[in-house]
PDB file of N, CA and C in Angstrom:
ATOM      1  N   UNK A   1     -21.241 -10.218  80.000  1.00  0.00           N
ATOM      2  CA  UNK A   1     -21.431 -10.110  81.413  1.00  0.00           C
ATOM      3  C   UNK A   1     -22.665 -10.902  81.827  1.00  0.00           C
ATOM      4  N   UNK A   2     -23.463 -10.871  80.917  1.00  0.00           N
ATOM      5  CA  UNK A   2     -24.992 -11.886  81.510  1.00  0.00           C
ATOM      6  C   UNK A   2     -25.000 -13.056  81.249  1.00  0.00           C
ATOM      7  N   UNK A   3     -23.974 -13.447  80.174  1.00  0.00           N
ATOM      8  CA  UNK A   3     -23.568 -14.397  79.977  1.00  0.00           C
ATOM      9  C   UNK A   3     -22.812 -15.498  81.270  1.00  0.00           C
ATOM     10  N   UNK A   4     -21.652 -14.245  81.749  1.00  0.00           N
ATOM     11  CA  UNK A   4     -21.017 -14.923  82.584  1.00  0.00           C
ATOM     12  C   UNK A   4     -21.917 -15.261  83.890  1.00  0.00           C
ATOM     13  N   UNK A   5     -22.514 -14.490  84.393  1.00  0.00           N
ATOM     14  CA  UNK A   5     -23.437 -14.787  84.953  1.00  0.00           C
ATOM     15  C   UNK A   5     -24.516 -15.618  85.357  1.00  0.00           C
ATOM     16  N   UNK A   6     -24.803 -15.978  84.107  1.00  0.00           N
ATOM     17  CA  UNK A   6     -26.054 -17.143  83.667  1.00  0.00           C
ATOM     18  C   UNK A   6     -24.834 -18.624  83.459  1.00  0.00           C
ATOM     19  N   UNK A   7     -24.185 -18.217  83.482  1.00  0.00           N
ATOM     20  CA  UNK A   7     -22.556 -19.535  83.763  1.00  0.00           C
ATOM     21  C   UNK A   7     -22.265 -19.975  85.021  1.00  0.00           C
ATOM     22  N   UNK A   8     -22.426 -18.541  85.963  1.00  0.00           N
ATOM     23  CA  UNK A   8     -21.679 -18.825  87.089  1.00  0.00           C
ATOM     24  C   UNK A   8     -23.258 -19.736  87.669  1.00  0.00           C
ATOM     25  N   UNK A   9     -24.126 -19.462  87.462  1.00  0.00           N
ATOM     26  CA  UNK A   9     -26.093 -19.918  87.967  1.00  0.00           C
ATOM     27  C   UNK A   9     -25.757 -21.400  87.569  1.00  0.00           C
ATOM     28  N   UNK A  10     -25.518 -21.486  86.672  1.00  0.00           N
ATOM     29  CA  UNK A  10     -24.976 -23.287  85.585  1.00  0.00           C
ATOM     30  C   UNK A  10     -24.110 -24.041  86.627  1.00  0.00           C
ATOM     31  N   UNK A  11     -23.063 -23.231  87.198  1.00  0.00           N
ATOM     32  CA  UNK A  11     -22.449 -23.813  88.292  1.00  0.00           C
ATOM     33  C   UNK A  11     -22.852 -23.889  89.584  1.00  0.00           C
ATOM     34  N   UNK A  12     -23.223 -23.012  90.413  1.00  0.00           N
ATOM     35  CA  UNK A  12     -23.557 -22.865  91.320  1.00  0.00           C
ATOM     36  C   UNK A  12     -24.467 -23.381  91.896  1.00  0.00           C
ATOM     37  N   UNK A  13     -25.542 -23.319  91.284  1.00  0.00           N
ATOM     38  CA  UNK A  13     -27.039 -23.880  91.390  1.00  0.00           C
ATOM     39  C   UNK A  13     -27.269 -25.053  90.490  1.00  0.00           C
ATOM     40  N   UNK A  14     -26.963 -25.299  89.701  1.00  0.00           N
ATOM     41  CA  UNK A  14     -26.898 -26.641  88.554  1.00  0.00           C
ATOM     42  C   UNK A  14     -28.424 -26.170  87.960  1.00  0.00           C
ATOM     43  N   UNK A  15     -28.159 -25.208  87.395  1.00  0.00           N
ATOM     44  CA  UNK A  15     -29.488 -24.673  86.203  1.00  0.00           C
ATOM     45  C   UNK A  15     -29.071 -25.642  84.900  1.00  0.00           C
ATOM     46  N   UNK A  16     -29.650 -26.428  84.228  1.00  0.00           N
ATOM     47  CA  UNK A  16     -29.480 -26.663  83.057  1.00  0.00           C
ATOM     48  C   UNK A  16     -29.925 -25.926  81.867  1.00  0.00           C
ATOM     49  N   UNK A  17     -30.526 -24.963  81.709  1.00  0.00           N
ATOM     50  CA  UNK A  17     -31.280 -24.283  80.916  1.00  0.00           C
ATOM     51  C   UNK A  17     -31.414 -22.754  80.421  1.00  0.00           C
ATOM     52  N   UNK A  18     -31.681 -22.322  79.883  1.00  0.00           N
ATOM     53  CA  UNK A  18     -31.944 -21.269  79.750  1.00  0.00           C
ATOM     54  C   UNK A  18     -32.718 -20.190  81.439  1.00  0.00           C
ATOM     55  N   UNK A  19     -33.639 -20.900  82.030  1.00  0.00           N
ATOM     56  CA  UNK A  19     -34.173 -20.320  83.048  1.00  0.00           C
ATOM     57  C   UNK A  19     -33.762 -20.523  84.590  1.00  0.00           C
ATOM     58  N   UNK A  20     -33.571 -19.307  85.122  1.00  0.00           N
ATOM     59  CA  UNK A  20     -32.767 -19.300  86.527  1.00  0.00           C
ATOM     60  C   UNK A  20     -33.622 -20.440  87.102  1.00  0.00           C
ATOM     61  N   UNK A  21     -32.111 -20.252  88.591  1.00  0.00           N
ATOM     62  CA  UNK A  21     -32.386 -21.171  89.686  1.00  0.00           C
ATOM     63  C   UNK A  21     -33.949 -20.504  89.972  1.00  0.00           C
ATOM     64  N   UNK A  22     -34.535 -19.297  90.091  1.00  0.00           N
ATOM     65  CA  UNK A  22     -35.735 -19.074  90.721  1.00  0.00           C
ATOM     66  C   UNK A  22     -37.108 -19.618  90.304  1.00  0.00           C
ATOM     67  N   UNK A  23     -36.731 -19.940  89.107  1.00  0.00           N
ATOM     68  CA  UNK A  23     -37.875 -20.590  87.827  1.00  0.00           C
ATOM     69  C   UNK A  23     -38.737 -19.406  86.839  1.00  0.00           C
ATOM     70  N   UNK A  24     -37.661 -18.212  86.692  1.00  0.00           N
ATOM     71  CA  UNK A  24     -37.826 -17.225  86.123  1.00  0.00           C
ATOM     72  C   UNK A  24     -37.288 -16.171  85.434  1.00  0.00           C
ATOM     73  N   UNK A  25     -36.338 -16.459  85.952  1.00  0.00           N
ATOM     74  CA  UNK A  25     -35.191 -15.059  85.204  1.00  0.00           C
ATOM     75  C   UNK A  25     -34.435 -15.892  83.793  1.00  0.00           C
ATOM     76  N   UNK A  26     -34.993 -15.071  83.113  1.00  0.00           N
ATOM     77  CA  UNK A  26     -34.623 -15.693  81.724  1.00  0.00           C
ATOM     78  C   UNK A  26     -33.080 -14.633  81.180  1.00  0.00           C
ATOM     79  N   UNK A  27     -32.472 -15.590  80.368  1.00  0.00           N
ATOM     80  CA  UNK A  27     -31.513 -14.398  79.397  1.00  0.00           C
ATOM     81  C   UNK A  27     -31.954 -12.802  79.151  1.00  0.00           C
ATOM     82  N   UNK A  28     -32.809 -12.655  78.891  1.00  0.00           N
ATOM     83  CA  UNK A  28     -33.477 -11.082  78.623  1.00  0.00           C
ATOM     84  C   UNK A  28     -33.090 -10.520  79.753  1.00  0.00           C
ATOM     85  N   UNK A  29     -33.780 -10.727  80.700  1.00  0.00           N
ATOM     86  CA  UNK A  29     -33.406 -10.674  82.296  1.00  0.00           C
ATOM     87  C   UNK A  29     -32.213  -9.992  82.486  1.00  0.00           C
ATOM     88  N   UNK A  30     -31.258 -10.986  82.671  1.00  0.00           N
ATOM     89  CA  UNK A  30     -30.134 -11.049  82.692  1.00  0.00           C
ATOM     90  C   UNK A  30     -29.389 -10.000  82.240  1.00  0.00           C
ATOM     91  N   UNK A  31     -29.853  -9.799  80.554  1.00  0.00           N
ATOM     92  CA  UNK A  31     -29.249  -9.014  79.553  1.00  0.00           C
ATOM     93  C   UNK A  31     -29.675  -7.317  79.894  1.00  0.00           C
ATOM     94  N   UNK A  32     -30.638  -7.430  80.388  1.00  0.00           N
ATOM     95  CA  UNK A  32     -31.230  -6.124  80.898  1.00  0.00           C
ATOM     96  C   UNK A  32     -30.671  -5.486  82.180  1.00  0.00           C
ATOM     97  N   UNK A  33     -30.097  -6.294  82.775  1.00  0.00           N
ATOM     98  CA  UNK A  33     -29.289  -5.705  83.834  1.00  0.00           C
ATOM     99  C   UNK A  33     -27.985  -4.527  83.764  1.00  0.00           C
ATOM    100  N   UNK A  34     -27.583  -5.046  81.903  1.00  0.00           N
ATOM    101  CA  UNK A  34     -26.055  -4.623  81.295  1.00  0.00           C
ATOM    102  C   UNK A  34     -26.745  -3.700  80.212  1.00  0.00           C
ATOM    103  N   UNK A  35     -28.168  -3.601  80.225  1.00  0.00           N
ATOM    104  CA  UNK A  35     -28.622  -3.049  78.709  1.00  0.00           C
ATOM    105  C   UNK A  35     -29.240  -3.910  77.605  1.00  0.00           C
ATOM    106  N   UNK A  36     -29.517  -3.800  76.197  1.00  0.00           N
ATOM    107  CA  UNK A  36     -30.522  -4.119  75.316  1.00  0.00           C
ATOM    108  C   UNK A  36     -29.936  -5.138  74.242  1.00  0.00           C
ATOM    109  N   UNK A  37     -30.463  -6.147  73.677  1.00  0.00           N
ATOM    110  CA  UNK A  37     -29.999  -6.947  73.321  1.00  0.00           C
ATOM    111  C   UNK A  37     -31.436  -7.751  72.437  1.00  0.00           C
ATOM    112  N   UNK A  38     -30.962  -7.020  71.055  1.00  0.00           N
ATOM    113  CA  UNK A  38     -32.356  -7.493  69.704  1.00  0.00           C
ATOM    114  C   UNK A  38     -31.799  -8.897  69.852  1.00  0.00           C
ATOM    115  N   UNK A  39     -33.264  -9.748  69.283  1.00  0.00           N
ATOM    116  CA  UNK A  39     -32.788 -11.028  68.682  1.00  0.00           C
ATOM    117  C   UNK A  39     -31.841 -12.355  69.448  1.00  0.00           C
ATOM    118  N   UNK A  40     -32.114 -11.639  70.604  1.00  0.00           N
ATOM    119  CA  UNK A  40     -31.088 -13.017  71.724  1.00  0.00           C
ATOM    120  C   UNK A  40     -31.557 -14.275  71.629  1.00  0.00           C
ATOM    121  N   UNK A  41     -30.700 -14.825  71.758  1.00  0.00           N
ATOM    122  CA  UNK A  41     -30.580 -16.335  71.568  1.00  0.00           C
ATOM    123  C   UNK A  41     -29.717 -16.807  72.382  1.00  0.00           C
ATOM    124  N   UNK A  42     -29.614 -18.209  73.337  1.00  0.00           N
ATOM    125  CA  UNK A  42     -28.951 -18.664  73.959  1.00  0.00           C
ATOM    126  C   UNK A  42     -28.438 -19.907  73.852  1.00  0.00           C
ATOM    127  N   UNK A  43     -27.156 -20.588  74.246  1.00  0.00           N
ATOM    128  CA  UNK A  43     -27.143 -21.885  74.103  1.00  0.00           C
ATOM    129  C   UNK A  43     -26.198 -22.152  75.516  1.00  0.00           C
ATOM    130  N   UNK A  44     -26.770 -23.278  76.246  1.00  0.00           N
ATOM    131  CA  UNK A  44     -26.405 -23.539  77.813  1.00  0.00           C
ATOM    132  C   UNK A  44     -25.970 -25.378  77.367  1.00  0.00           C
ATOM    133  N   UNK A  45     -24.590 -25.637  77.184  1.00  0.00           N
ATOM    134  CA  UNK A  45     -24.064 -26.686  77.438  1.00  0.00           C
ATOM    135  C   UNK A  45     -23.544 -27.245  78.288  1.00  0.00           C
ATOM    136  N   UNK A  46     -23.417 -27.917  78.829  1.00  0.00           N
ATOM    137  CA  UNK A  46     -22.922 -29.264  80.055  1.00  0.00           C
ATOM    138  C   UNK A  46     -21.916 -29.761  79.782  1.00  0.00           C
ATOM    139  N   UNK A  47     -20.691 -30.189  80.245  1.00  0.00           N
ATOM    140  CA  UNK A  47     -20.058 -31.467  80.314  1.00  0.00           C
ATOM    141  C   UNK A  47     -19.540 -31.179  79.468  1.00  0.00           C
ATOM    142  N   UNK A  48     -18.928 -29.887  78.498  1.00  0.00           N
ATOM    143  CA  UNK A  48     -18.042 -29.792  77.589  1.00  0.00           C
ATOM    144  C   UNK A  48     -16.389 -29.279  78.112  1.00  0.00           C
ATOM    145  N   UNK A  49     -15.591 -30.290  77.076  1.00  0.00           N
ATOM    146  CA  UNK A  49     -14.621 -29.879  77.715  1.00  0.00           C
ATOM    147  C   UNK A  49     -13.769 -28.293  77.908  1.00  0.00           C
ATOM    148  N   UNK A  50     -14.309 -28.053  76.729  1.00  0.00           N
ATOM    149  CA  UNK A  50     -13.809 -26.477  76.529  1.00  0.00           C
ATOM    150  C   UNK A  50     -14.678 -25.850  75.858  1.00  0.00           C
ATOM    151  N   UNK A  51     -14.920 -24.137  75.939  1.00  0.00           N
ATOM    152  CA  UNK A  51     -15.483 -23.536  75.095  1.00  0.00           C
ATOM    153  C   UNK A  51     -15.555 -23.867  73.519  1.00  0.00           C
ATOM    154  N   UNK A  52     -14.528 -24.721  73.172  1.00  0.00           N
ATOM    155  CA  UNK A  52     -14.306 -24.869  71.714  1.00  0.00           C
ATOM    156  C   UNK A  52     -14.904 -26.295  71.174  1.00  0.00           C
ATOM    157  N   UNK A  53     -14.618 -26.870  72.458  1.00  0.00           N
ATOM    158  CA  UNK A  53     -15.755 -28.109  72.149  1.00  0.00           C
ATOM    159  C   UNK A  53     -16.847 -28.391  72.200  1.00  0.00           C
ATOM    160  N   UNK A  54     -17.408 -27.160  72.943  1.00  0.00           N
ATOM    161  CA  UNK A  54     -18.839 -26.766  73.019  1.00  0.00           C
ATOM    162  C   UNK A  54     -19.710 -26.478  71.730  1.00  0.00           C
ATOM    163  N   UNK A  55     -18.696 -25.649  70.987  1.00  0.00           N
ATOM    164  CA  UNK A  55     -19.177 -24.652  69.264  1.00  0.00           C
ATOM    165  C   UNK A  55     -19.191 -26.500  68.480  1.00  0.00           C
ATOM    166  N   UNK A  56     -18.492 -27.041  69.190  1.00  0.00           N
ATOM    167  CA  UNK A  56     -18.243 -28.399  68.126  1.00  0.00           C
ATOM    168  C   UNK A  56     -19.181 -29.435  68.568  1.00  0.00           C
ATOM    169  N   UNK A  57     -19.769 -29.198  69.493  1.00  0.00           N
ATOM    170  CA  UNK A  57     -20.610 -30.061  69.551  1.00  0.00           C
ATOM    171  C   UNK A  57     -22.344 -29.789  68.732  1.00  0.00           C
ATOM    172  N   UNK A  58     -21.997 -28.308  69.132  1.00  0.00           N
ATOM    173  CA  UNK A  58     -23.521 -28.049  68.635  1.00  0.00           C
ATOM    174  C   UNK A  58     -23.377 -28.142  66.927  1.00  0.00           C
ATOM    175  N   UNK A  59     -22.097 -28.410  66.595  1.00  0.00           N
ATOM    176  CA  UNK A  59     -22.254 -28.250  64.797  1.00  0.00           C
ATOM    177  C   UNK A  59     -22.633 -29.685  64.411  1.00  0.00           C
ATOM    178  N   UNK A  60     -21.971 -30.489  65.682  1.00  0.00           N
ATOM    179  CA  UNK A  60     -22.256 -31.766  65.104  1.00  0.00           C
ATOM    180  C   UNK A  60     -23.317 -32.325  65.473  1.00  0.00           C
ATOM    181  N   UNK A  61     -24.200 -31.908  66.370  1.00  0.00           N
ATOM    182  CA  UNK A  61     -25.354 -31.895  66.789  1.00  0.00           C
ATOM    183  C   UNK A  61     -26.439 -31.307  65.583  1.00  0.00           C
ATOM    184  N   UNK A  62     -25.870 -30.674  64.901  1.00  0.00           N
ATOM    185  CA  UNK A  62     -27.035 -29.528  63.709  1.00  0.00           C
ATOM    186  C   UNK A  62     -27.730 -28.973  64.511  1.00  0.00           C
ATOM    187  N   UNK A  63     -27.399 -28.333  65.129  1.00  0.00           N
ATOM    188  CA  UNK A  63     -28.338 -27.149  66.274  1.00  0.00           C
ATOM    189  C   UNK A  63     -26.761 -25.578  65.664  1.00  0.00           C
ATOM    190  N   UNK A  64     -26.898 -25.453  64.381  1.00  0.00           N
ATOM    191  CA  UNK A  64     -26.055 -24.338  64.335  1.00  0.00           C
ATOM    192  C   UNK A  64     -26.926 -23.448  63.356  1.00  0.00           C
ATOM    193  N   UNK A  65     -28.207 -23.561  63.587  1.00  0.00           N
ATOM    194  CA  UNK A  65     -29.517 -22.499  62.536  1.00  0.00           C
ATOM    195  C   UNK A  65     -29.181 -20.856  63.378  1.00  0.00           C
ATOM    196  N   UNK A  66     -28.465 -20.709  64.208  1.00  0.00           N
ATOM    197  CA  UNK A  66     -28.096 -19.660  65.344  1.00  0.00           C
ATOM    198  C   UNK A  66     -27.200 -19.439  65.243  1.00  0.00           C
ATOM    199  N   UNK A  67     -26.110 -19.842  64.688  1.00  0.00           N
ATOM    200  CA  UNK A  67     -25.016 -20.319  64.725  1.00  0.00           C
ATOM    201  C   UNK A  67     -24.458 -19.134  63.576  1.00  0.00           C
ATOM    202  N   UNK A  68     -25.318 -19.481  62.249  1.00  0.00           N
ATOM    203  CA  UNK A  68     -24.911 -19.518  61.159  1.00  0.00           C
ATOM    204  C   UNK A  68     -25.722 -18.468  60.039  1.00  0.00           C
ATOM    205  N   UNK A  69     -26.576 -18.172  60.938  1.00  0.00           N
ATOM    206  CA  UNK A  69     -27.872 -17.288  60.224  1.00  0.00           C
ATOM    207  C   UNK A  69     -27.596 -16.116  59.470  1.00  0.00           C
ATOM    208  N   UNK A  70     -26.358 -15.358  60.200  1.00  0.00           N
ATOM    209  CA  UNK A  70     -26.107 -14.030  59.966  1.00  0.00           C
ATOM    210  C   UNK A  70     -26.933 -13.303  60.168  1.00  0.00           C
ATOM    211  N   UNK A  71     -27.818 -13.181  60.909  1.00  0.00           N
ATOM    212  CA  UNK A  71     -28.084 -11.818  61.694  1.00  0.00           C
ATOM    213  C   UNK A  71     -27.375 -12.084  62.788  1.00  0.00           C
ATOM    214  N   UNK A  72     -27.010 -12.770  63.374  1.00  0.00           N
ATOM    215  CA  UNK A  72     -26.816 -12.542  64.864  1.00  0.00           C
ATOM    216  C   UNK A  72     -25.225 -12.257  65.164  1.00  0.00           C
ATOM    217  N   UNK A  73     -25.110 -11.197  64.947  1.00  0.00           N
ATOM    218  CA  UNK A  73     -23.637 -10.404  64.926  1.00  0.00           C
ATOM    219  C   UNK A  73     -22.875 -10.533  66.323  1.00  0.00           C
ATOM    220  N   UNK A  74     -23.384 -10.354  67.222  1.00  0.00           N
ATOM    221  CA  UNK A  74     -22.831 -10.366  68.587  1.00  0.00           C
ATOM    222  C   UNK A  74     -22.935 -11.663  69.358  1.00  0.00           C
ATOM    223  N   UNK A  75     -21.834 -11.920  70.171  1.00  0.00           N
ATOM    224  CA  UNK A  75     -21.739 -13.204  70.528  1.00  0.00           C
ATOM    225  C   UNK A  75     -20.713 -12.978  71.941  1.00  0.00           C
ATOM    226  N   UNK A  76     -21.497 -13.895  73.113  1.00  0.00           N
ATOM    227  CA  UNK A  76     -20.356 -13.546  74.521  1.00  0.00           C
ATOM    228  C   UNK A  76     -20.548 -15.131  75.013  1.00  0.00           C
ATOM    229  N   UNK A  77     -19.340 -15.895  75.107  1.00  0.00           N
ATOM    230  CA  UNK A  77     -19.295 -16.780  75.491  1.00  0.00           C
ATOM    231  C   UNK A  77     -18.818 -16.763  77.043  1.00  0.00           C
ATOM    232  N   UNK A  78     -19.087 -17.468  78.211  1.00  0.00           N
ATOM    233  CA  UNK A  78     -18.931 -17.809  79.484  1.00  0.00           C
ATOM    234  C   UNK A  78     -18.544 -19.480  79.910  1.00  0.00           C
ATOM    235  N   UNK A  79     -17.562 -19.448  80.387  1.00  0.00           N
ATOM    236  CA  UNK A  79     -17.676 -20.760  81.001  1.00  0.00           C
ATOM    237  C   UNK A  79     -17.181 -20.754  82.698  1.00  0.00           C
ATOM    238  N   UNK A  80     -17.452 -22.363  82.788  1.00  0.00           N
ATOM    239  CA  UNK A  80     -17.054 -22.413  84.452  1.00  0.00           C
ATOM    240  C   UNK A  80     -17.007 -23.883  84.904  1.00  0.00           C
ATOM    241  N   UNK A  81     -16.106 -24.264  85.304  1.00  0.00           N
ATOM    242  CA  UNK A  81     -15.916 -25.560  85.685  1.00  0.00           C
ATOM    243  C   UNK A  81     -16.932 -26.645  86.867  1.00  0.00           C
ATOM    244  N   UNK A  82     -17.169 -27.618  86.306  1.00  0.00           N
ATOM    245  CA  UNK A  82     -18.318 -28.223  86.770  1.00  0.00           C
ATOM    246  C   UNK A  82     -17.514 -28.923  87.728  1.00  0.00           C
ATOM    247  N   UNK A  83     -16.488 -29.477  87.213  1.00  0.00           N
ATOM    248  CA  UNK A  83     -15.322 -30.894  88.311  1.00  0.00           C
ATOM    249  C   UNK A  83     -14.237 -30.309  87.168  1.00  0.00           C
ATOM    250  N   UNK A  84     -13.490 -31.247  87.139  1.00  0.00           N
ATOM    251  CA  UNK A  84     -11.734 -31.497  87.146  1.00  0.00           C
ATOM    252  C   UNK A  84     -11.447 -31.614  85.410  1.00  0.00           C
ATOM    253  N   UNK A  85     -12.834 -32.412  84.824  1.00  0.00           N
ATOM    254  CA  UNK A  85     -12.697 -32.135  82.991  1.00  0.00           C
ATOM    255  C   UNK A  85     -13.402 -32.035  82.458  1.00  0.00           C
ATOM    256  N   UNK A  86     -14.661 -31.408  83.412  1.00  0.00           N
ATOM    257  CA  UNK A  86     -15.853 -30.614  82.216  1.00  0.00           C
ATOM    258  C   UNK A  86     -16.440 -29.223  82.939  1.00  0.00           C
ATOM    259  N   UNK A  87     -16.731 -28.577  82.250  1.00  0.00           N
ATOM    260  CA  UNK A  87     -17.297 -27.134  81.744  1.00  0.00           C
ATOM    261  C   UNK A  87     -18.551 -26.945  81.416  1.00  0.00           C
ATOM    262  N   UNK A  88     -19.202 -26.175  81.825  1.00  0.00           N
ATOM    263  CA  UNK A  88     -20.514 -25.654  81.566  1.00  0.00           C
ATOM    264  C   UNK A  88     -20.185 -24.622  80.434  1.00  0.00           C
ATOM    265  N   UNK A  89     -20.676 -24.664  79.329  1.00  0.00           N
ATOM    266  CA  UNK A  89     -20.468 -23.011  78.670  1.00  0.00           C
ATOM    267  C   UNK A  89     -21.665 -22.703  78.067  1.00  0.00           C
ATOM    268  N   UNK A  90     -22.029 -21.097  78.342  1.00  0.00           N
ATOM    269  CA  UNK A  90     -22.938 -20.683  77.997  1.00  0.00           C
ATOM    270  C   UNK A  90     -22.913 -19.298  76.999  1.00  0.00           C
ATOM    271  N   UNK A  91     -23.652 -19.652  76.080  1.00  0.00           N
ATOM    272  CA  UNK A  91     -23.323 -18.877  74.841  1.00  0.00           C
ATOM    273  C   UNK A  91     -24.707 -17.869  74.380  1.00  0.00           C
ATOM    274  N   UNK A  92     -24.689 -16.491  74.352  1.00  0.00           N
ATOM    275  CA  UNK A  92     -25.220 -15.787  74.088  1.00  0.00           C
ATOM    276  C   UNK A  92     -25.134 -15.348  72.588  1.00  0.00           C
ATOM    277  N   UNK A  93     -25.907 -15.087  71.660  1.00  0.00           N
ATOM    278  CA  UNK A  93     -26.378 -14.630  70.815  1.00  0.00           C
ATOM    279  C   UNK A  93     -27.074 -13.552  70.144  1.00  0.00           C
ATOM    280  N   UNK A  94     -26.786 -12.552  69.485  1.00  0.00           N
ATOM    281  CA  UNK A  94     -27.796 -11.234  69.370  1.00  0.00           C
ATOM    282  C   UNK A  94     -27.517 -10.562  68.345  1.00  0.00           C
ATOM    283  N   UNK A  95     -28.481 -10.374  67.677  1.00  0.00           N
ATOM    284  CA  UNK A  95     -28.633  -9.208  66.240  1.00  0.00           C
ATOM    285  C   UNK A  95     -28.182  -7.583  66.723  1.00  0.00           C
ATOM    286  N   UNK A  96     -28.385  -6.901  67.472  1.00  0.00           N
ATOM    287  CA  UNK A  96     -27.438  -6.301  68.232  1.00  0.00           C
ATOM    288  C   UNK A  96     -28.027  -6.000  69.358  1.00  0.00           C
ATOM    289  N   UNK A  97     -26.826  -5.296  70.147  1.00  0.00           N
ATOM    290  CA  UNK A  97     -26.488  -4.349  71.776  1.00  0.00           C
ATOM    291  C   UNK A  97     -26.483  -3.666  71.583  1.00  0.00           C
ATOM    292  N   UNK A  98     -26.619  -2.901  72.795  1.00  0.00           N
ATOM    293  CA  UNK A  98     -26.812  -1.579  73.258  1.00  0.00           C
ATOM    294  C   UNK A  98     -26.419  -1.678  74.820  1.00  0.00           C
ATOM    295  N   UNK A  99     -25.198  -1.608  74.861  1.00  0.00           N
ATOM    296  CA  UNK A  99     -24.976  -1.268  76.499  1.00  0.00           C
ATOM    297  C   UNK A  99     -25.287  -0.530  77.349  1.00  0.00           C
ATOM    298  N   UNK A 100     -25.547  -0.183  78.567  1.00  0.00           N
ATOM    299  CA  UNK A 100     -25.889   1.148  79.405  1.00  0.00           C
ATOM    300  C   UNK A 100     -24.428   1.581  80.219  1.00  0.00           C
ATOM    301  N   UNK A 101     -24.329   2.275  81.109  1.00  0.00           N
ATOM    302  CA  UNK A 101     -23.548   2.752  81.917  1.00  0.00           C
ATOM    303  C   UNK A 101     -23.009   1.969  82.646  1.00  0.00           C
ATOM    304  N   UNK A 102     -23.949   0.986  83.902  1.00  0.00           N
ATOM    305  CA  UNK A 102     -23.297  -0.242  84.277  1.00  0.00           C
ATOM    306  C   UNK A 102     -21.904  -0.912  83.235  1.00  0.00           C
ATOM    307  N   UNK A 103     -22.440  -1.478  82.013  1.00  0.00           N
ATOM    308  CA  UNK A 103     -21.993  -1.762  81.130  1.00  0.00           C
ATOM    309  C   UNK A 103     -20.546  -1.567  80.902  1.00  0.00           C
ATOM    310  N   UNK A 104     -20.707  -0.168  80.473  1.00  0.00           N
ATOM    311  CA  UNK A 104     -19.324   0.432  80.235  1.00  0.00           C
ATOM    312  C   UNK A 104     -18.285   0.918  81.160  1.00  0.00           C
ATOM    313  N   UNK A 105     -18.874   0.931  82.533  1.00  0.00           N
ATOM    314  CA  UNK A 105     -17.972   0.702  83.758  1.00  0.00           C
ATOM    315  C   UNK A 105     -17.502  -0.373  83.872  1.00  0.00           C
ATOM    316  N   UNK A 106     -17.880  -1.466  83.710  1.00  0.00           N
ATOM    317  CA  UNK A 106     -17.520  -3.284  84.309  1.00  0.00           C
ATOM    318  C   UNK A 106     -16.314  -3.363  82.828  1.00  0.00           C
ATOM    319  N   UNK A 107     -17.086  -2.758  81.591  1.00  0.00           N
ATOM    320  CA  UNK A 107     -16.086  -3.502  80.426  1.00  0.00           C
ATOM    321  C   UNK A 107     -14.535  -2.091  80.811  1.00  0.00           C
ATOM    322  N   UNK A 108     -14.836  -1.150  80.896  1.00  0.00           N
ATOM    323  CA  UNK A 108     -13.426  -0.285  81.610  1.00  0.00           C
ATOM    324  C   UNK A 108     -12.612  -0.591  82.550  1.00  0.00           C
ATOM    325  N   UNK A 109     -13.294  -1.430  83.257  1.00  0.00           N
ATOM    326  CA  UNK A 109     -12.674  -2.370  84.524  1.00  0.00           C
ATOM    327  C   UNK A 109     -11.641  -3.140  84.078  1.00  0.00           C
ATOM    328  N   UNK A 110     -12.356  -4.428  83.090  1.00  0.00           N
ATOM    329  CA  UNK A 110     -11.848  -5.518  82.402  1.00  0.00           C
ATOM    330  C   UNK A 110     -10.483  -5.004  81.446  1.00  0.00           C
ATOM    331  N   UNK A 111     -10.694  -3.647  81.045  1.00  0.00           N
ATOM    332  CA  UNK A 111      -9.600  -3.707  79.822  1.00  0.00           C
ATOM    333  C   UNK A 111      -8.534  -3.127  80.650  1.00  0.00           C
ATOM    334  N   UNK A 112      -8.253  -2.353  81.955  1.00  0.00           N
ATOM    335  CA  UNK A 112      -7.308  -2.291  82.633  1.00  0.00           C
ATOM    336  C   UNK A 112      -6.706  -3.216  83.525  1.00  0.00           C
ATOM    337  N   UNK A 113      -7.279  -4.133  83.546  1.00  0.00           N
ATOM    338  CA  UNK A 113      -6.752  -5.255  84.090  1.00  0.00           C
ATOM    339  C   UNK A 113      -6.178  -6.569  83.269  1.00  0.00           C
ATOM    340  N   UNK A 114      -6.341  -6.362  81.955  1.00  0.00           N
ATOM    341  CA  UNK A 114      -6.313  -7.588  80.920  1.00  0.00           C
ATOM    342  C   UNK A 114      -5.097  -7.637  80.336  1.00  0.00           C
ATOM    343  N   UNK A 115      -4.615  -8.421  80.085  1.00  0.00           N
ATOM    344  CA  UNK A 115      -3.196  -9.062  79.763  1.00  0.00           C
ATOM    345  C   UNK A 115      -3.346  -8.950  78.134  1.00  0.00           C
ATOM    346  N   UNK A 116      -1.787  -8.111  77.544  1.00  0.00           N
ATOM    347  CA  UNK A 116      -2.345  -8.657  75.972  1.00  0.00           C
ATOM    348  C   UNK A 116      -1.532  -9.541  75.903  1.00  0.00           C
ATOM    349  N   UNK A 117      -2.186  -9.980  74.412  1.00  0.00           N
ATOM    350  CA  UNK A 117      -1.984 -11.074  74.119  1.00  0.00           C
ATOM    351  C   UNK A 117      -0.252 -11.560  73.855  1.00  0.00           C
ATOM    352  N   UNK A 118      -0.045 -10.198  73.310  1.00  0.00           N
ATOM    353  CA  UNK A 118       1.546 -10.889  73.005  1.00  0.00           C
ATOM    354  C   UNK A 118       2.649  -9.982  74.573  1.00  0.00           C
ATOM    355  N   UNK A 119       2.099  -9.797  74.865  1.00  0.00           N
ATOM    356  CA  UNK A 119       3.197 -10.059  76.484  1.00  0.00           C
ATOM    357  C   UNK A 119       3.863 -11.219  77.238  1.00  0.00           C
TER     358      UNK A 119
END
């Protein structure tokens, strides 16, 4: 959810970075809105075509020390369309969560509304 969030900021406002349009609200921030989150780590890409080309860029980039570490168990990817064939995606990282109440209302939301997969 802070993920998507810090995606929709990537679009909206054209943040490139980790830090909001305000020049302050960082991922923590963000993450604190939904609850607790050890060990966060972020990665904010541009101009990728898909979430999947995003994970592929940063491998081929060698920026996957985050990636690959094994502590960082939890992972929420976000994207959002910049134009017509590229994507902003923004990728969260964390040794673990701890959701709050907000939290578990928005994700109760999501699973009654969600399509499975083999329908």
């Amino acid at each position: 959810m802070a993920a998507s969030e810090h995606a929709h900021e990537v679009c909206k406002n054209g943040v490139t970075g980790s830090v909001g349009s305000d020049g302050k609200t960082l991922p923590t921030d963000r993450v604190a809105k939904w609850g607790r989150a050890a060990g966060l780590e972020d990665y904010v890409i541009i101009g990728a075509q898909n979430d999947l080309h995003a994970v592929m860029d940063l491998i081929l980039e060698d920026n996957t020390k985050n990636l690959i570490n094994g502590y960082l168990k939890y992972s929420a990817v976000a994207t959002c369309p910049l134009n017509e064939t590229s994507n902003a995606v923004v990728i969260y990282l964390a040794e673990n969560v701890i959701g709050n109440t907000q939290a578990a209302q928005h994700i109760a939301k999501l699973k009654m509304i969600r399509t499975p997969l083999n329908a």
